[in-house]
Protein backbone atom coordinates (compact mmCIF):
# COMPACT_ATOMS: atom_id res chain seq x y z
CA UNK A 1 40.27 39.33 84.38
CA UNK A 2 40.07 40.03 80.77
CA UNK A 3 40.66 44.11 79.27
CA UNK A 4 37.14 44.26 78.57
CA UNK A 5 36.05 42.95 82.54
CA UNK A 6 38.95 45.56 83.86
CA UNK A 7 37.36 48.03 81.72
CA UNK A 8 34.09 47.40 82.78
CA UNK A 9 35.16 47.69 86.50
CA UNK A 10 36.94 51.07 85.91
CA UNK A 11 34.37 52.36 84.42
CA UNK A 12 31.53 51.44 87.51
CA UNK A 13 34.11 52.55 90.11
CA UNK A 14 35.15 55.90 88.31
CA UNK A 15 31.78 57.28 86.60
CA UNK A 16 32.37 56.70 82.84
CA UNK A 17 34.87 55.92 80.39
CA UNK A 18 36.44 59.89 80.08
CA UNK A 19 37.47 59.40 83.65
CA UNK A 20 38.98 56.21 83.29
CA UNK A 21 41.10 57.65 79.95
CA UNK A 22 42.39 60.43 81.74
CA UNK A 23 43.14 58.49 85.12
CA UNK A 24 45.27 55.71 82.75
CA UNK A 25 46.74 58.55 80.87
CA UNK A 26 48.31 59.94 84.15
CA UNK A 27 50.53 57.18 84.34
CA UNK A 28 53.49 55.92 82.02
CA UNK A 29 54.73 52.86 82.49
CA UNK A 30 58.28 51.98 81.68
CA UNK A 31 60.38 48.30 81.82
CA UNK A 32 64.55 49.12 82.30
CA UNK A 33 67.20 46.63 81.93
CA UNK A 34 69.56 45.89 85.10
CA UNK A 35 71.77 48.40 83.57
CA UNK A 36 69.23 51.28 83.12
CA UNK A 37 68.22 51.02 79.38
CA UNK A 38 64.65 51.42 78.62
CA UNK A 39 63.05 49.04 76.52
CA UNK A 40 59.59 49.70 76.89
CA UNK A 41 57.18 52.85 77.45
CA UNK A 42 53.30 53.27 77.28
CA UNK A 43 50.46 54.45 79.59
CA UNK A 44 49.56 50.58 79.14
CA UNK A 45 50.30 48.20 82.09
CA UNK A 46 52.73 45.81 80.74
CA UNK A 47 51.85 41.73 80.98
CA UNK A 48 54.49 39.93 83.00
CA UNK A 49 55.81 38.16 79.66
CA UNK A 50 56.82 41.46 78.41
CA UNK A 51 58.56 42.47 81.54
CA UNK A 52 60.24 38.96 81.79
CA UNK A 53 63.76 39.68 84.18
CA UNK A 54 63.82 43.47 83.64
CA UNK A 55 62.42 46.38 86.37
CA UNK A 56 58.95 48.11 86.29
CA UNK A 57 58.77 51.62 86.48
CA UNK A 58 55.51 53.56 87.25
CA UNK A 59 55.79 57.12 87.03
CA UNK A 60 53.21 60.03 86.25
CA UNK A 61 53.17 61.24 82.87
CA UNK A 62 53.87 64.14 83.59
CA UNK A 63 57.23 63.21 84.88
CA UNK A 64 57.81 61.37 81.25
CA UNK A 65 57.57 64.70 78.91
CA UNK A 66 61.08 64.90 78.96
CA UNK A 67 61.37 62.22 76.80
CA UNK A 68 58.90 63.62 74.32
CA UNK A 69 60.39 66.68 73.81
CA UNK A 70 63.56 68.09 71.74
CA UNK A 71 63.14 65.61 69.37
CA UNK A 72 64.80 62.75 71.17
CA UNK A 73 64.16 59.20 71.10
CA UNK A 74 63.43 56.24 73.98
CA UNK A 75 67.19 54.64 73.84
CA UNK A 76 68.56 58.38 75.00
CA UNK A 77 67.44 57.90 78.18
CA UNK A 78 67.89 55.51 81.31
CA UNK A 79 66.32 54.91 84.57
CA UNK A 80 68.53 55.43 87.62
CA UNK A 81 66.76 54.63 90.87
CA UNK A 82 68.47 56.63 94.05
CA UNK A 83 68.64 55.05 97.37
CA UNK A 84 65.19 55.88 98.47
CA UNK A 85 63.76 53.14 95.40
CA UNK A 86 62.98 55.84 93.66
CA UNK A 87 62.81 55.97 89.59
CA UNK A 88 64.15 59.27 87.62
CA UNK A 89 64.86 59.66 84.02
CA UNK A 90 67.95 60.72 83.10
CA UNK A 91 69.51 61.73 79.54
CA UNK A 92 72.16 59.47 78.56
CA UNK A 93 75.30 60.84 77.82
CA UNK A 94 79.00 59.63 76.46
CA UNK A 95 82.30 61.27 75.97
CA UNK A 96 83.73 58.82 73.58
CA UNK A 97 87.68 59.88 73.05
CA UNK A 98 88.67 61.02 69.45
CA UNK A 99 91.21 57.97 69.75
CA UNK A 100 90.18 54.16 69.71
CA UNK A 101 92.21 51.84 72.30
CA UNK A 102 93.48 50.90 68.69
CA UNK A 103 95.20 54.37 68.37
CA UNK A 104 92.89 55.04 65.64
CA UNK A 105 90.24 58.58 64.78
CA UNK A 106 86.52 57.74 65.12
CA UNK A 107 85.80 58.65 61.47
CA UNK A 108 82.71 60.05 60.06
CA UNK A 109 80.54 58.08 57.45
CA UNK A 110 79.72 60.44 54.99
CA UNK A 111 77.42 60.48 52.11
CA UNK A 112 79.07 59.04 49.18
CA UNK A 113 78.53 57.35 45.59
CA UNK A 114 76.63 54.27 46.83
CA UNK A 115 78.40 51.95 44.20
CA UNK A 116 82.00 52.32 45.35
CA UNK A 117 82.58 51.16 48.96
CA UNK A 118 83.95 48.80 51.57
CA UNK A 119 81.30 49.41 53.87
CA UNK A 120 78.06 50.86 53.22
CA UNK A 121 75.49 52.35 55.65
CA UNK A 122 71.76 53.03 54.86
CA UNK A 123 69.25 54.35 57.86
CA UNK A 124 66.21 54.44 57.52
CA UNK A 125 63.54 55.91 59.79
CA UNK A 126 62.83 52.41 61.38
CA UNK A 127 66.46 50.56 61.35
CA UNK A 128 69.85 50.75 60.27
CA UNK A 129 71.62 48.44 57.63
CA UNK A 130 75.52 47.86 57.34
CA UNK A 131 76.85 45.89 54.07
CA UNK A 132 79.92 44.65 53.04
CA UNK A 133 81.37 44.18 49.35
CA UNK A 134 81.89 41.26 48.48
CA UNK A 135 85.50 42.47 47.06
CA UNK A 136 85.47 43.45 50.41
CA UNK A 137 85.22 39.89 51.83
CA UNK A 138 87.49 38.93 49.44
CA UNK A 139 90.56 40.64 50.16
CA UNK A 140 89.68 40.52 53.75
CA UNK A 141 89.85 37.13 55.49
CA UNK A 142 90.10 38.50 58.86
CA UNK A 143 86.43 38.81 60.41
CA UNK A 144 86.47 42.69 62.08
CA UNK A 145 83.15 43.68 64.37
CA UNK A 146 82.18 47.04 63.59
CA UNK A 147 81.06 49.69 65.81
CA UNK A 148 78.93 52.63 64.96
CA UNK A 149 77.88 55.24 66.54
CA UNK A 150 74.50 57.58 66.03
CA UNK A 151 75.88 60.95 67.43
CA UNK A 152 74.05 64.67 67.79
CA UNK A 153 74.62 66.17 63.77
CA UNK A 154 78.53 66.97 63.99
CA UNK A 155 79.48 66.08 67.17
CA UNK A 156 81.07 62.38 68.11
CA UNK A 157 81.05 63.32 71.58
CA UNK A 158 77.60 63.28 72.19
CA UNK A 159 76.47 59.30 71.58
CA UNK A 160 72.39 58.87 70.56
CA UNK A 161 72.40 55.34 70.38
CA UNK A 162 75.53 52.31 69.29
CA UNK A 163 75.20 49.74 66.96
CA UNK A 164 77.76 46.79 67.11
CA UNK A 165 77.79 44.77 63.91
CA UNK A 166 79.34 40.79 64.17
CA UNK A 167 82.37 40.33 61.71
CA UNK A 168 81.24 36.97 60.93
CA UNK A 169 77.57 37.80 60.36
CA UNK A 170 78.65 40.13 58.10
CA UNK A 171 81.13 38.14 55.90
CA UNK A 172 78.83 35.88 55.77
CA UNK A 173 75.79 37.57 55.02
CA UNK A 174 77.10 40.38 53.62
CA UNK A 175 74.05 42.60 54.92
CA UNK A 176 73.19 43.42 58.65
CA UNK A 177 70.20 45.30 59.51
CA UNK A 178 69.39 46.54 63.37
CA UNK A 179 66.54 48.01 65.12
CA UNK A 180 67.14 51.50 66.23
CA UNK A 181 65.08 53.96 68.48
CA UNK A 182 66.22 57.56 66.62
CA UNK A 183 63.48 60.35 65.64
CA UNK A 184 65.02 62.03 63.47
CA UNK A 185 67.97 60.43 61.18
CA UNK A 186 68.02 63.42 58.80
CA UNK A 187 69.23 65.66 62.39
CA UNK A 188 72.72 62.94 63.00
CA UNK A 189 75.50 61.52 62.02
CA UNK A 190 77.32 58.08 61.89
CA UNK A 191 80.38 57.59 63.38
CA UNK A 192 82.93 54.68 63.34
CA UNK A 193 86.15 53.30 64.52
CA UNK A 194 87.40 53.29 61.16
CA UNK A 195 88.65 49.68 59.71
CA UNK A 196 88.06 49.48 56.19
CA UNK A 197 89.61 51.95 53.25
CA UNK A 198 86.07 53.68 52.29
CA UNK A 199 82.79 54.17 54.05
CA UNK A 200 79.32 55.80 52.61
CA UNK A 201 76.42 56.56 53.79
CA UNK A 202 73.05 56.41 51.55
């Protein structure tokens, strides 16, 4: 059945097209990972391509406003079903240790003069770029993965969303730019497990 023959039959069996709106409005559909993490959420049924191996939530909309509110974006939250089958929303949270397994402070990255740097991040409202200088590479022959962290403004206790950048990309490329699902990237900050002498952010 094509949208428009669906359409057509929603509209016949519910009176007109208001009806149908507000009846597909009422539900928000969401597709979780195996470990919880949402990766998709509209009042739109998803296709079975776009659900692939991942779980199908259906829950009323109402249920969903949660995730709307306070600012906060889609990756904050995960599905945990209880042992009815049951789907519930939950806000993600971490308590990440001041120390590293490395013995080493999770350091803030700090806005800084964009021209002097080892590592440089940049985030932007849609993604989040890590670079390398080349003196940088050079000096450095041993490949290091990164890990950031997007925390609440201040507070590395509190984890929005992780980024984990490949040490070999990087060398390589020099530049690494991610997807990320934050609302508001003037309201946090970026933390890392500190590796390299001097970090900005621009």
């Amino acid at each position: 059945m094509t949208p428009g023959e669906r359409l057509a039959l929603l509209k016949k069996e519910q009176g007109s097209l208001a009806k149908v709106m507000a009846t597909e409005n009422d539900t928000t559909y969401l597709i979780y990972t195996d470990t919880g993490d949402i990766v998709y959420k509209s009042t739109k049924p998803p296709t079975e391509d776009a659900i692939g191996d991942n779980e199908l939530a259906t829950l009323n909309t109402r249920d969903c406003k949660i995730m709307d509110e306070n600012k906060k974006g889609m990756g904050q939250f995960s599905i945990d079903k209880d042992e009815h089958g049951v789907c519930h929303i939950v806000l993600k949270t971490y308590e990440i240790d001041k120390f590293t397994t490395a013995g080493n402070f999770l350091t803030e990255v700090k806005p800084g003069n964009s021209n002097i740097f080892d590592i440089k991040v940049t985030v932007t409202t849609d993604d989040i770029t890590v670079k390398i200088h080349t003196n940088t590479v050079n000096k450095n022959k041993t490949k290091h993965n990164l890990k950031f962290y997007a925390t609440e403004k201040g507070d590395p206790h509190f984890v929005i969303e992780k980024f984990l950048v490949d040490g070999n990309v990087l060398h390589k490329r020099k530049t690494v730019t991610m997807p990320h699902t934050l609302t508001d990237v003037a309201d946090i900050s970026i933390y890392t497990s500190k590796i390299y002498d001097k970090y900005v952010r621009v």
